[in-house]
N, C-alpha and C. Protein backbone atom coordinates (compact mmCIF):
# COMPACT_ATOMS: atom_id res chain seq x y z
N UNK A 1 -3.50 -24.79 26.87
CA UNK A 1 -3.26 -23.63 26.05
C UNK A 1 -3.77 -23.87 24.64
N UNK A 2 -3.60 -25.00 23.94
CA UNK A 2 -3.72 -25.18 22.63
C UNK A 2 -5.21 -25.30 22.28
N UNK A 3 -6.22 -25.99 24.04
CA UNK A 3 -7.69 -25.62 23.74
C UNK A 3 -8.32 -24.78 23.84
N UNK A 4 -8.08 -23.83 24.39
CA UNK A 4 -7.95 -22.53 24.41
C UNK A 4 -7.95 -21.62 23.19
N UNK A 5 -6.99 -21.73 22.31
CA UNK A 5 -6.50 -21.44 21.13
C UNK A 5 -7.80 -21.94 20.22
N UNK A 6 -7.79 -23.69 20.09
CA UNK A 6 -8.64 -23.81 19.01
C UNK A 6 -10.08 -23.47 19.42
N UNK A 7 -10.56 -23.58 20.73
CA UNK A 7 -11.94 -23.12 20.76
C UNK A 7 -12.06 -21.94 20.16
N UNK A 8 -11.44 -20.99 20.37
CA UNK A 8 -11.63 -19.31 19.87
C UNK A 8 -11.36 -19.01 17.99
N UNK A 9 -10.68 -20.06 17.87
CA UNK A 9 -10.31 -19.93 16.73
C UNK A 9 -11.56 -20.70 15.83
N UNK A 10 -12.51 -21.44 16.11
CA UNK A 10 -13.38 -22.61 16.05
C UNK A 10 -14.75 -21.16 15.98
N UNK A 11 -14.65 -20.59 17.14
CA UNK A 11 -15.86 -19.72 17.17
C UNK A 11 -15.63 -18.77 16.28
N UNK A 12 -14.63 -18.06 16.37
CA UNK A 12 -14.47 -17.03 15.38
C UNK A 12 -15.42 -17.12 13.99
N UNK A 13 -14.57 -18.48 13.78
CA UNK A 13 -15.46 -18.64 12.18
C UNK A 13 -16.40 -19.25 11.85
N UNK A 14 -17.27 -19.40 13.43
CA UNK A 14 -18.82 -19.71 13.03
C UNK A 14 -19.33 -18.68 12.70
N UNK A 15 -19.00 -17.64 14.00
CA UNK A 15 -19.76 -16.87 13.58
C UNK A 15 -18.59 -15.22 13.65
N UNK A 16 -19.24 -14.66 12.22
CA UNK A 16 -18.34 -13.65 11.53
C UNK A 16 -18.65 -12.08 12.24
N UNK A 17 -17.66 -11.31 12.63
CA UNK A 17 -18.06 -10.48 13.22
C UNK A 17 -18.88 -9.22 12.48
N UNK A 18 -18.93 -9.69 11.06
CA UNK A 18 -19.84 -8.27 10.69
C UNK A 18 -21.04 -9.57 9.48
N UNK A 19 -22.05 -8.89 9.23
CA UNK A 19 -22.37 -9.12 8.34
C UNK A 19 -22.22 -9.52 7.33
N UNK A 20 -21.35 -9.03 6.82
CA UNK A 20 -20.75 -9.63 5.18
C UNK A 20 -19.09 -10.10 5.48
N UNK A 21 -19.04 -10.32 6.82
CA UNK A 21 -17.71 -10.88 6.62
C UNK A 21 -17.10 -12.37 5.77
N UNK A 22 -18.15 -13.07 5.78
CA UNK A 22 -18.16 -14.26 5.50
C UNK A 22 -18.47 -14.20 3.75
N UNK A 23 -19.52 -13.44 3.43
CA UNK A 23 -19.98 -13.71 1.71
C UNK A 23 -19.00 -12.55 0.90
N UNK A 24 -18.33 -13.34 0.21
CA UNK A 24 -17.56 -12.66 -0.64
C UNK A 24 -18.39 -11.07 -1.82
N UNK A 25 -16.95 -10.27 -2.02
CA UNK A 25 -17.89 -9.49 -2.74
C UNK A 25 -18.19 -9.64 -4.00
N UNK A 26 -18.97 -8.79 -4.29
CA UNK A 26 -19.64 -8.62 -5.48
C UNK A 26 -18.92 -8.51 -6.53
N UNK A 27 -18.52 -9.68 -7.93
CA UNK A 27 -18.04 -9.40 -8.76
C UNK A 27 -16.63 -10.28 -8.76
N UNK A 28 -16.36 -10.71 -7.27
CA UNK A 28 -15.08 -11.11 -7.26
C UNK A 28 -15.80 -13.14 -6.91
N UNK A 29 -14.64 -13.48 -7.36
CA UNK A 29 -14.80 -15.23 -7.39
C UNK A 29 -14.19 -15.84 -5.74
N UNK A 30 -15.29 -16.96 -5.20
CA UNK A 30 -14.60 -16.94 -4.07
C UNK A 30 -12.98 -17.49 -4.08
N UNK A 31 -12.42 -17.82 -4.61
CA UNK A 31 -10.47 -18.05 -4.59
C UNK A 31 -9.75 -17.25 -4.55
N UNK A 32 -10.57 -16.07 -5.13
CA UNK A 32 -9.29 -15.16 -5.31
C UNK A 32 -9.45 -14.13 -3.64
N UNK A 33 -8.47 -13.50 -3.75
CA UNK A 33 -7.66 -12.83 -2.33
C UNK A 33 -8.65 -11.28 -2.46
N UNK A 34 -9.13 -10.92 -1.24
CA UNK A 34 -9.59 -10.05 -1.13
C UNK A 34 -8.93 -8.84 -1.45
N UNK A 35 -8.96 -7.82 -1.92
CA UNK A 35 -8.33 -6.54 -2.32
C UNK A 35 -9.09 -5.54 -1.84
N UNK A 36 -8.41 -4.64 -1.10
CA UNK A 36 -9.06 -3.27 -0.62
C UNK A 36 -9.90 -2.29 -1.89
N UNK A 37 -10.50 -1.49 -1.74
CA UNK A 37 -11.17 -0.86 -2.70
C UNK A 37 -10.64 0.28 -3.45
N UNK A 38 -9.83 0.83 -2.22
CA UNK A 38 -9.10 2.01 -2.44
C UNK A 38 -7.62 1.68 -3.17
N UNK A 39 -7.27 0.43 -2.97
CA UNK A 39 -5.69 -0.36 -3.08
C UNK A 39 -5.55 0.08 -4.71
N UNK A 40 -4.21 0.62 -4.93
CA UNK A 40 -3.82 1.42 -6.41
C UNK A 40 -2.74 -0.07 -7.22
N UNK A 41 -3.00 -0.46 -8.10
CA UNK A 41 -2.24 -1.67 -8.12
C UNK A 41 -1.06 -0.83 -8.82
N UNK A 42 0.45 -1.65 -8.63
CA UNK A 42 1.67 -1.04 -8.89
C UNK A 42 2.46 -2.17 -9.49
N UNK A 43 3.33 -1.88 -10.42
CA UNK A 43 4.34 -2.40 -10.70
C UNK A 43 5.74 -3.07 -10.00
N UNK A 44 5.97 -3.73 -9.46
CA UNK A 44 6.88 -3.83 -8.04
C UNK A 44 8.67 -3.97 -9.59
N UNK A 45 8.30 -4.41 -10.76
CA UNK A 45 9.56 -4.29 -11.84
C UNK A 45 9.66 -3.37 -12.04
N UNK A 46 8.77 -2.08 -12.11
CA UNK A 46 8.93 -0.80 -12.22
C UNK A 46 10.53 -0.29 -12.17
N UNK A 47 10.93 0.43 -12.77
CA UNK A 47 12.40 1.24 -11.76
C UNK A 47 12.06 2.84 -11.87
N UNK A 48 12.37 3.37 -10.65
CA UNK A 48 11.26 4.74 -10.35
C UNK A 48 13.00 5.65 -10.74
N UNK A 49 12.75 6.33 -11.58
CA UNK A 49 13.47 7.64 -12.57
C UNK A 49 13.46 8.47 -10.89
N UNK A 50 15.50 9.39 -10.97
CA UNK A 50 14.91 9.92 -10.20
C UNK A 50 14.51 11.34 -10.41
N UNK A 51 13.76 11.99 -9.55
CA UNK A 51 13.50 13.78 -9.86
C UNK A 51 14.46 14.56 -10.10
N UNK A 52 15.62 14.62 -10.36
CA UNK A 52 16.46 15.39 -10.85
C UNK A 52 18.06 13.84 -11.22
N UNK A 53 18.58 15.09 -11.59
CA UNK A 53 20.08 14.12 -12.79
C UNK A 53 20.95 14.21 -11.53
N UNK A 54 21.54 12.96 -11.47
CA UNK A 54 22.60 13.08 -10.61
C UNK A 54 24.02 14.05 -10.78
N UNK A 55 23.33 14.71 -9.58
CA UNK A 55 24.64 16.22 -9.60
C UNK A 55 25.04 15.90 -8.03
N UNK A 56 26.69 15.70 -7.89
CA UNK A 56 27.17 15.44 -6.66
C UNK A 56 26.75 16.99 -5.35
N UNK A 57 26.91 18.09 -6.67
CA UNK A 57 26.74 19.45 -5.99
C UNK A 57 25.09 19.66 -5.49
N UNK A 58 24.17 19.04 -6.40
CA UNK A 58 22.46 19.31 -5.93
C UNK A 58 22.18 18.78 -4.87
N UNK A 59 23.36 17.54 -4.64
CA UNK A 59 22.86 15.88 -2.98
C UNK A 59 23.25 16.96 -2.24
N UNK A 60 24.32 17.73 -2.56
CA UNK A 60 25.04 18.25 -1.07
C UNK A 60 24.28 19.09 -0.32
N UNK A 61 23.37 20.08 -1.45
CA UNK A 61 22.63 21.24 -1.22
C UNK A 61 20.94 20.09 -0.58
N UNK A 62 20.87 19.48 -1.30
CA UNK A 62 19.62 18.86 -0.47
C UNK A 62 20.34 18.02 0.29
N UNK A 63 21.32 17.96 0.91
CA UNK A 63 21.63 17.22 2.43
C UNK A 63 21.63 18.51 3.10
N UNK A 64 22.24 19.43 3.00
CA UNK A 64 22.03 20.41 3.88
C UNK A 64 21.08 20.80 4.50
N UNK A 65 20.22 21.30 3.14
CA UNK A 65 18.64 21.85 3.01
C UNK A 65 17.92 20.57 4.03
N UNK A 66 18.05 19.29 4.24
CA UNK A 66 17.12 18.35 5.16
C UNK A 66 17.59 18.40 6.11
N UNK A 67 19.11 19.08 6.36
CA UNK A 67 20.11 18.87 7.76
C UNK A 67 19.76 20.67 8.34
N UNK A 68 19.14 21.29 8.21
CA UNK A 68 18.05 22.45 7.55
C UNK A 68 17.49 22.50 8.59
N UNK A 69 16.39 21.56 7.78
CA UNK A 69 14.82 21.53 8.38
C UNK A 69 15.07 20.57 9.68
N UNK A 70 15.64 20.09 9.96
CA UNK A 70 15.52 19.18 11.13
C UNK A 70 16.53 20.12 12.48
N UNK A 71 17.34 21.10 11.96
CA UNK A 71 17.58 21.66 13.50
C UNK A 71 16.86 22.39 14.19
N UNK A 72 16.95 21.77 15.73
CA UNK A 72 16.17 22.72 16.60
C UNK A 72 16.56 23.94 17.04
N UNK A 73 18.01 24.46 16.72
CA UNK A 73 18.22 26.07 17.11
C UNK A 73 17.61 26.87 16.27
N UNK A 74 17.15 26.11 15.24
CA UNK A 74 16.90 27.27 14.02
C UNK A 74 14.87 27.56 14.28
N UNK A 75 14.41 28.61 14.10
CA UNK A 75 12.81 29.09 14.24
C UNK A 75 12.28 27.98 13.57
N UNK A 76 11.08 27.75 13.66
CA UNK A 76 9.95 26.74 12.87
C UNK A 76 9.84 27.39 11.59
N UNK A 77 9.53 28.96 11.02
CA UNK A 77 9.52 29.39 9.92
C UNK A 77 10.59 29.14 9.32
N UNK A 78 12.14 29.13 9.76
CA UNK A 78 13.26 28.74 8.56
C UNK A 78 13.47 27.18 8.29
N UNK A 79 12.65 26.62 9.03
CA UNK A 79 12.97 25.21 9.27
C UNK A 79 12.02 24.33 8.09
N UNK A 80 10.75 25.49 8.09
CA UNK A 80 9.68 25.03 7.15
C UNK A 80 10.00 25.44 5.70
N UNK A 81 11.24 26.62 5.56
CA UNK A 81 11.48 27.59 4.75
C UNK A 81 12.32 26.42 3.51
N UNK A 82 13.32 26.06 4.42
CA UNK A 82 14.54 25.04 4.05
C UNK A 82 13.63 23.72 3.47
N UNK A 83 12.47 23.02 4.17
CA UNK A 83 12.10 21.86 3.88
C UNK A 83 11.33 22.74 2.61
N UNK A 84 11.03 23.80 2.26
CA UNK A 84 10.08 24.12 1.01
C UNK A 84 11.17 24.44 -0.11
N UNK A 85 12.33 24.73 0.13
CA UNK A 85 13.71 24.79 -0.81
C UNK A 85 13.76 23.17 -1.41
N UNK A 86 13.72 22.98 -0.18
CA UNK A 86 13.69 21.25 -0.47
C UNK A 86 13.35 20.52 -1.89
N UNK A 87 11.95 20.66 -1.64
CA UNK A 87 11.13 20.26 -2.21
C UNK A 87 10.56 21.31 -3.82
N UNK A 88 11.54 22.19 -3.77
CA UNK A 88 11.16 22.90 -4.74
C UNK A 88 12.30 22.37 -5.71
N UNK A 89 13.43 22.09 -5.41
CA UNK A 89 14.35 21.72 -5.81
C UNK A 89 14.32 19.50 -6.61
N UNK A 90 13.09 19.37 -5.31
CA UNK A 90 13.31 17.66 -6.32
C UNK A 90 12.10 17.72 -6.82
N UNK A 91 11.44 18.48 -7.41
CA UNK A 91 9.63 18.74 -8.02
C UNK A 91 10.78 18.09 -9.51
N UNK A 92 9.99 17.24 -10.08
CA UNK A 92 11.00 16.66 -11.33
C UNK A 92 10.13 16.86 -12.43
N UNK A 93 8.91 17.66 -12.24
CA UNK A 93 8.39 17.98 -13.64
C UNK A 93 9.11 19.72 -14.72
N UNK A 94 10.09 20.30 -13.60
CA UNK A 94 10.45 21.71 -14.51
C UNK A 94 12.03 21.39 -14.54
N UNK A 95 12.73 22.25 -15.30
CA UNK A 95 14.26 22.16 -15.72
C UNK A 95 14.67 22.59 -14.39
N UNK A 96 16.01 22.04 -14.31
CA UNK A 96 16.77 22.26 -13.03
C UNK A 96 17.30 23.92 -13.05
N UNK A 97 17.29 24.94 -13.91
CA UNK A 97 17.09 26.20 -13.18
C UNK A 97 16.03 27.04 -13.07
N UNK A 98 14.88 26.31 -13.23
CA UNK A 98 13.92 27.08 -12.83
C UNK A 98 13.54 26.56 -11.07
N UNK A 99 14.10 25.03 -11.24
CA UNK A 99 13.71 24.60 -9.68
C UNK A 99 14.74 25.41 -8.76
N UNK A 100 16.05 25.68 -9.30
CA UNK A 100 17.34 26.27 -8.84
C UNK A 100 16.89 27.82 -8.34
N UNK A 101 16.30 28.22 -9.40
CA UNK A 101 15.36 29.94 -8.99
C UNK A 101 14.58 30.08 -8.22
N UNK A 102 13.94 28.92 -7.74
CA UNK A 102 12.74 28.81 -7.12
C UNK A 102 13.24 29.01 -5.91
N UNK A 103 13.89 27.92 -5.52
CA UNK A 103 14.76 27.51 -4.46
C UNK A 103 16.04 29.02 -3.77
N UNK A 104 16.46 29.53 -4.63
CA UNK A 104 16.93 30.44 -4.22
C UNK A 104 16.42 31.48 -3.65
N UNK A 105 15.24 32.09 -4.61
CA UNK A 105 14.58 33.01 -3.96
C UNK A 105 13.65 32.50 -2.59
N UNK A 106 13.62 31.38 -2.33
CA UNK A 106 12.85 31.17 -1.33
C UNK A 106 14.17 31.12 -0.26
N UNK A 107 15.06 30.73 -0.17
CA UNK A 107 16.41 30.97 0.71
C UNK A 107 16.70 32.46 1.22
N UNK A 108 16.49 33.19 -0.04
CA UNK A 108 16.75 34.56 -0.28
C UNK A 108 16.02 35.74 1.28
N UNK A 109 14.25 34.60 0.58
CA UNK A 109 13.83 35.84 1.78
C UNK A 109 13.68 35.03 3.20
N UNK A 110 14.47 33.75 3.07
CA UNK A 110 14.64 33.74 4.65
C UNK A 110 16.01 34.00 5.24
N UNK A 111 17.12 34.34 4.51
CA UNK A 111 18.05 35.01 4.65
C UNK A 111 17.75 36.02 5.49
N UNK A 112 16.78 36.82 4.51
CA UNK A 112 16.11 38.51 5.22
C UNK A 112 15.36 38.59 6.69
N UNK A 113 14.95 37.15 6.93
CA UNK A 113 14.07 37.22 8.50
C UNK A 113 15.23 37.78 9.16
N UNK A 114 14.41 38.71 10.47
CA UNK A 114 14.84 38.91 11.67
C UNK A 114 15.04 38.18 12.58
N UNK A 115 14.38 37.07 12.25
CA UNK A 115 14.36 36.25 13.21
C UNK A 115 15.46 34.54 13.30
N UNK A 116 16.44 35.00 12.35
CA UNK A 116 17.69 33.91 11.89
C UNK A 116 18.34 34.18 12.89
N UNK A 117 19.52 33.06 13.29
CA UNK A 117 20.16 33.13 14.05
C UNK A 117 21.27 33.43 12.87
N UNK A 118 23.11 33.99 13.63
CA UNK A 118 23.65 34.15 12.26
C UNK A 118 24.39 33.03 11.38
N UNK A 119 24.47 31.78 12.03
CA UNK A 119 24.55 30.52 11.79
C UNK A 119 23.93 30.48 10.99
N UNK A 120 22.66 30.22 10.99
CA UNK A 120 21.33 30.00 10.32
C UNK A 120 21.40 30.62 8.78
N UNK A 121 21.75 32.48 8.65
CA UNK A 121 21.97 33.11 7.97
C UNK A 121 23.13 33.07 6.88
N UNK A 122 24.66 32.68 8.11
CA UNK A 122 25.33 32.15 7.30
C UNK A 122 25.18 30.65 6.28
N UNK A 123 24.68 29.83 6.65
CA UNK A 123 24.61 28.13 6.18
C UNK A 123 23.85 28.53 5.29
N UNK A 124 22.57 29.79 5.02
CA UNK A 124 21.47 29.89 3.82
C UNK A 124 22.38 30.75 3.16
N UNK A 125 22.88 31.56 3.34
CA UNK A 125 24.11 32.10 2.20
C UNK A 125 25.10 31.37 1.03
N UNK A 126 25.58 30.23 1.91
CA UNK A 126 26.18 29.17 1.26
C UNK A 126 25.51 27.92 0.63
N UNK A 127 24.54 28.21 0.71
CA UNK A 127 23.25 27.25 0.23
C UNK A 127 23.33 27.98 -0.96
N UNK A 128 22.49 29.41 -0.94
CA UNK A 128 22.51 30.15 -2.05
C UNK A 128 23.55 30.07 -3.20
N UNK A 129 25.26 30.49 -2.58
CA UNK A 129 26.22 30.30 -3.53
C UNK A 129 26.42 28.73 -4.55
N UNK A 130 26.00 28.30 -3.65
CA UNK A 130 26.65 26.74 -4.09
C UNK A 130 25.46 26.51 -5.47
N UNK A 131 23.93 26.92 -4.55
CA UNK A 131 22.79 27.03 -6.00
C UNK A 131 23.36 27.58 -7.30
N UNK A 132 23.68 28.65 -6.89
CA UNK A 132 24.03 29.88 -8.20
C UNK A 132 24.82 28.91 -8.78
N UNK A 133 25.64 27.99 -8.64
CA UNK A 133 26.85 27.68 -9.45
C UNK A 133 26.11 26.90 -10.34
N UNK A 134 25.04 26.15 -9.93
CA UNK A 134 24.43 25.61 -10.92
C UNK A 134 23.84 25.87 -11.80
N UNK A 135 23.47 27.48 -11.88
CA UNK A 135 22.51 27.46 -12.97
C UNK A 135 23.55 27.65 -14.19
């Protein structure tokens, strides 16, 4: 087993399976570690701020709003409706009642589908109220 192993491992790196696998690139020194081209370098000390202020009442409304989008009784349009409430709600570049307005009126007109179950209708109602309190 183990000659096996080193023969293949022996050939491999005679010979390289592409062309330039073997000659380092351009610009870079051979010691240092190859880096992708596209690779975005990051801070790993960083501490990432989050998109909105901790409000016990906003988690509840985005637990819902994701507990939302993931049921299967509910149509694909309210399901996509709820994940766009979602996300309108943790966008962290505008004040929390304009994301709160956003978010409502998009609840609002899926309230209005015909095509809600009244579950569905009721849980986006109480979505709505609980919003309003915030602004």
């Amino acid at each position: 087993m183990s000659v096996s192993s080193s023969s293949s491992s022996s050939s491999s790196s005679s010979s390289p399976s592409s062309p330039n696998a073997g000659s380092p690139r351009p610009g870079s020194t051979p010691g240092t570690p190859k880096v992708p081209v596209n690779a975005v370098a990051t801070s790993p000390a960083a501490p990432v701020a989050p998109a909105f202020p901790a409000n016990p009442n906003l988690e509840k409304v985005l637990v819902s709003l994701g507990q939302m989008a993931e049921d299967g009784s509910l149509p694909r349009n309210i399901r996509r409706g709820a994940q766009g409430a979602r996300e309108a709600l943790t966008k962290g570049n505008s004040a929390i009642d304009v994301r709160v307005a956003g978010a409502v009126s998009l609840l609002d007109d899926l309230a209005n589908d015909s095509n809600i179950p009244v579950h569905g209708r009721t849980a986006i109602w109480a979505l709505i109220s609980q919003l309003e309190s915030l602004q």
